[in-house]
Protein backbone atom coordinates (compact mmCIF):
# COMPACT_ATOMS: atom_id res chain seq x y z
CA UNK A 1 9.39 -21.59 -16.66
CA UNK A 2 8.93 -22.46 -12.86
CA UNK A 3 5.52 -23.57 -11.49
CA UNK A 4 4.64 -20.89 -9.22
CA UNK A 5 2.71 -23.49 -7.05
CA UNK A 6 5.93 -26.16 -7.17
CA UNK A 7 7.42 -25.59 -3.62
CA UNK A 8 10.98 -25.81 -4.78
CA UNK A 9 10.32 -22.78 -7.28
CA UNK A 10 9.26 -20.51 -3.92
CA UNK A 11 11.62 -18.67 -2.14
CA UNK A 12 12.21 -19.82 1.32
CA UNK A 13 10.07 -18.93 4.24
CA UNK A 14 10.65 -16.29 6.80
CA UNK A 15 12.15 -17.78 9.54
CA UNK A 16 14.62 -18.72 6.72
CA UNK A 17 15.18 -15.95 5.39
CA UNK A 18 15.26 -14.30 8.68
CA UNK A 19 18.24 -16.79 9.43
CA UNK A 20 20.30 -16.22 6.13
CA UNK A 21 19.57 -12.58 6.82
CA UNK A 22 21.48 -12.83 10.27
CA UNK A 23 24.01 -15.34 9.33
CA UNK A 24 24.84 -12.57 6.85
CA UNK A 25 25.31 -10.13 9.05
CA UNK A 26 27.25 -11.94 11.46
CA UNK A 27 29.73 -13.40 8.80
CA UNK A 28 30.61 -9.69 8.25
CA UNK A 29 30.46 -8.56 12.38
CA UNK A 30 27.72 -6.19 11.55
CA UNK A 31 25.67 -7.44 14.92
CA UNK A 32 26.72 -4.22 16.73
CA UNK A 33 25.82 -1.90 14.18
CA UNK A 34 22.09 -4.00 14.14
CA UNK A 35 20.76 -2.52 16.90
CA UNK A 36 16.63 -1.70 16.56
CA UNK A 37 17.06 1.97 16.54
CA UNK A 38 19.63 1.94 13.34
CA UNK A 39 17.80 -0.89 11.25
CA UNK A 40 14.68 1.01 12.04
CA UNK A 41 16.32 4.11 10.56
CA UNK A 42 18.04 2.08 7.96
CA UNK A 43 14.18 0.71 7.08
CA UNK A 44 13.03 3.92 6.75
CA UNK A 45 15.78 5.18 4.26
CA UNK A 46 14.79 1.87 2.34
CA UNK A 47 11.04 2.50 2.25
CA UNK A 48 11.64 6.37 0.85
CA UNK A 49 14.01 4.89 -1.74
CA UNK A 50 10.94 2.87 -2.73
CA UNK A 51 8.83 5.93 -2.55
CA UNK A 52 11.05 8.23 -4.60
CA UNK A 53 10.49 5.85 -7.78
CA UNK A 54 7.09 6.65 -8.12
CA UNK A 55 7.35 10.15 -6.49
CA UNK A 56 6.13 12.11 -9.72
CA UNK A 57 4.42 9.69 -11.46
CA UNK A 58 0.66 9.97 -12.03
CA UNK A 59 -1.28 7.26 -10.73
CA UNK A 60 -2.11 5.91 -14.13
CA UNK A 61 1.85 5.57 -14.50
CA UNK A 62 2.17 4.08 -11.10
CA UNK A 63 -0.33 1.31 -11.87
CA UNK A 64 2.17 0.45 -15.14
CA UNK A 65 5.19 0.78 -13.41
CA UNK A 66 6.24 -3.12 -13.33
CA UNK A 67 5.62 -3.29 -17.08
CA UNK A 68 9.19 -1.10 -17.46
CA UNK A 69 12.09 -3.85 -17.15
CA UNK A 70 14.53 -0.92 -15.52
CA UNK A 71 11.33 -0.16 -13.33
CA UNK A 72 10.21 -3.07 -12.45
CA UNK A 73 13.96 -4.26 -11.43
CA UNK A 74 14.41 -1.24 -9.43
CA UNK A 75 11.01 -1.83 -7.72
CA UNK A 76 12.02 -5.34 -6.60
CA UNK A 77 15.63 -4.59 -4.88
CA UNK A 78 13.73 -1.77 -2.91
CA UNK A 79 10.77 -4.15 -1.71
CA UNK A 80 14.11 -6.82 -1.06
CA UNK A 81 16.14 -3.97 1.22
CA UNK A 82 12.76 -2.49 3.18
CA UNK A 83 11.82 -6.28 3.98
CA UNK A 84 15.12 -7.21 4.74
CA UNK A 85 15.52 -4.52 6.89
CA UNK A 86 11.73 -5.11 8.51
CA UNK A 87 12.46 -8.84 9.18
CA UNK A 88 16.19 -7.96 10.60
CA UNK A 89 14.10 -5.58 13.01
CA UNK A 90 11.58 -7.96 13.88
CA UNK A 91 14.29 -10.74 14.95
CA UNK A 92 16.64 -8.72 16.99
CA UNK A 93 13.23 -7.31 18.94
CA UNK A 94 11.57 -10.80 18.66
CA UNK A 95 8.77 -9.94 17.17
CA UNK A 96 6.71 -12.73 14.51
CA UNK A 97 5.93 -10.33 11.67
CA UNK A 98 3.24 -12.52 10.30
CA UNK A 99 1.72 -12.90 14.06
CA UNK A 100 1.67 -9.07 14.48
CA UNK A 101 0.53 -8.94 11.04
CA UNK A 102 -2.71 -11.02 11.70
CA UNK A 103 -3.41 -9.52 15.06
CA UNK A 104 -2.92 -5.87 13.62
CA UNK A 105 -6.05 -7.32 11.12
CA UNK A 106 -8.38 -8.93 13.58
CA UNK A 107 -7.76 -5.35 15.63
CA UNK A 108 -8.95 -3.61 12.10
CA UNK A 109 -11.83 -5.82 11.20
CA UNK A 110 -13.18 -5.08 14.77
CA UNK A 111 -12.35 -1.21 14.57
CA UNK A 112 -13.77 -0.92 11.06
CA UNK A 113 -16.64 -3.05 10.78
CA UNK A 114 -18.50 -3.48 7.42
CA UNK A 115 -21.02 -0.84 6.62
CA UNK A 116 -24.71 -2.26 7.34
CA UNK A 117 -26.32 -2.85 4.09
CA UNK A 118 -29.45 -0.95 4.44
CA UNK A 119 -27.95 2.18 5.75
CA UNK A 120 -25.12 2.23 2.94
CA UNK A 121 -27.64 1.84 -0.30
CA UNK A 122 -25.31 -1.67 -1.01
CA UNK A 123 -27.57 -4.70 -1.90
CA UNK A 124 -27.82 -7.24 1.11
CA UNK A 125 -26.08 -10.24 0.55
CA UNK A 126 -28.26 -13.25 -0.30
């Protein structure tokens, strides 16, 4: 069993990936067809084919849905293609996916503040 905290056990980083990703690609000429409007499209197709496993299951059967091998399996290769798809995207744009990820948050936690104690019933924190 790997050690989930051993650093050779983890899968490489992004920029990695992000490289093997387009080293791929350009191995099999596939640069022209990777332009952002068809790997945007292509992400899309991805993300419904993610969306159509758990399309009519209830939400109690959603919650349980990575405790079915064949499931859980064809959970994983969709969250592989819409990532690989997002982080091909994000390179040919130039855009850091975990930078726009962070700023999209601090925009959030300013948008959405937390509810003020006394108004919302909640205790106050100590």
């Amino acid at each position: 069993m790997t050690d989930p905290h051993d650093d050779a056990s983890r899968p490489a980083g992004l920029p990695a990936l992000q490289r093997r990703l387009a080293d791929f690609a350009a191995a099999r000429n596939w640069q022209p067809y990777h332009t952002p409007k068809n790997l945007v499209a292509a992400l899309g197709v991805e993300a419904a084919e993610l969306q159509e496993i758990f399309q009519w299951l209830t939400p109690e059967e959603s919650a349980r849905v990575m405790d079915d091998p064949d499931s859980a399996h064809r959970v994983t290769d969709e969250v592989a293609d819409v990532l690989a798809y997002l982080l091909q995207f994000c390179e040919v744009l130039g855009v850091d996916p975990l930078a726009a990820l962070a700023e999209k948050i601090d925009r959030n936690e300013h948008r959405f503040p937390l509810p003020d104690p006394e108004r919302s019933g909640a205790p106050p924190h100590a």
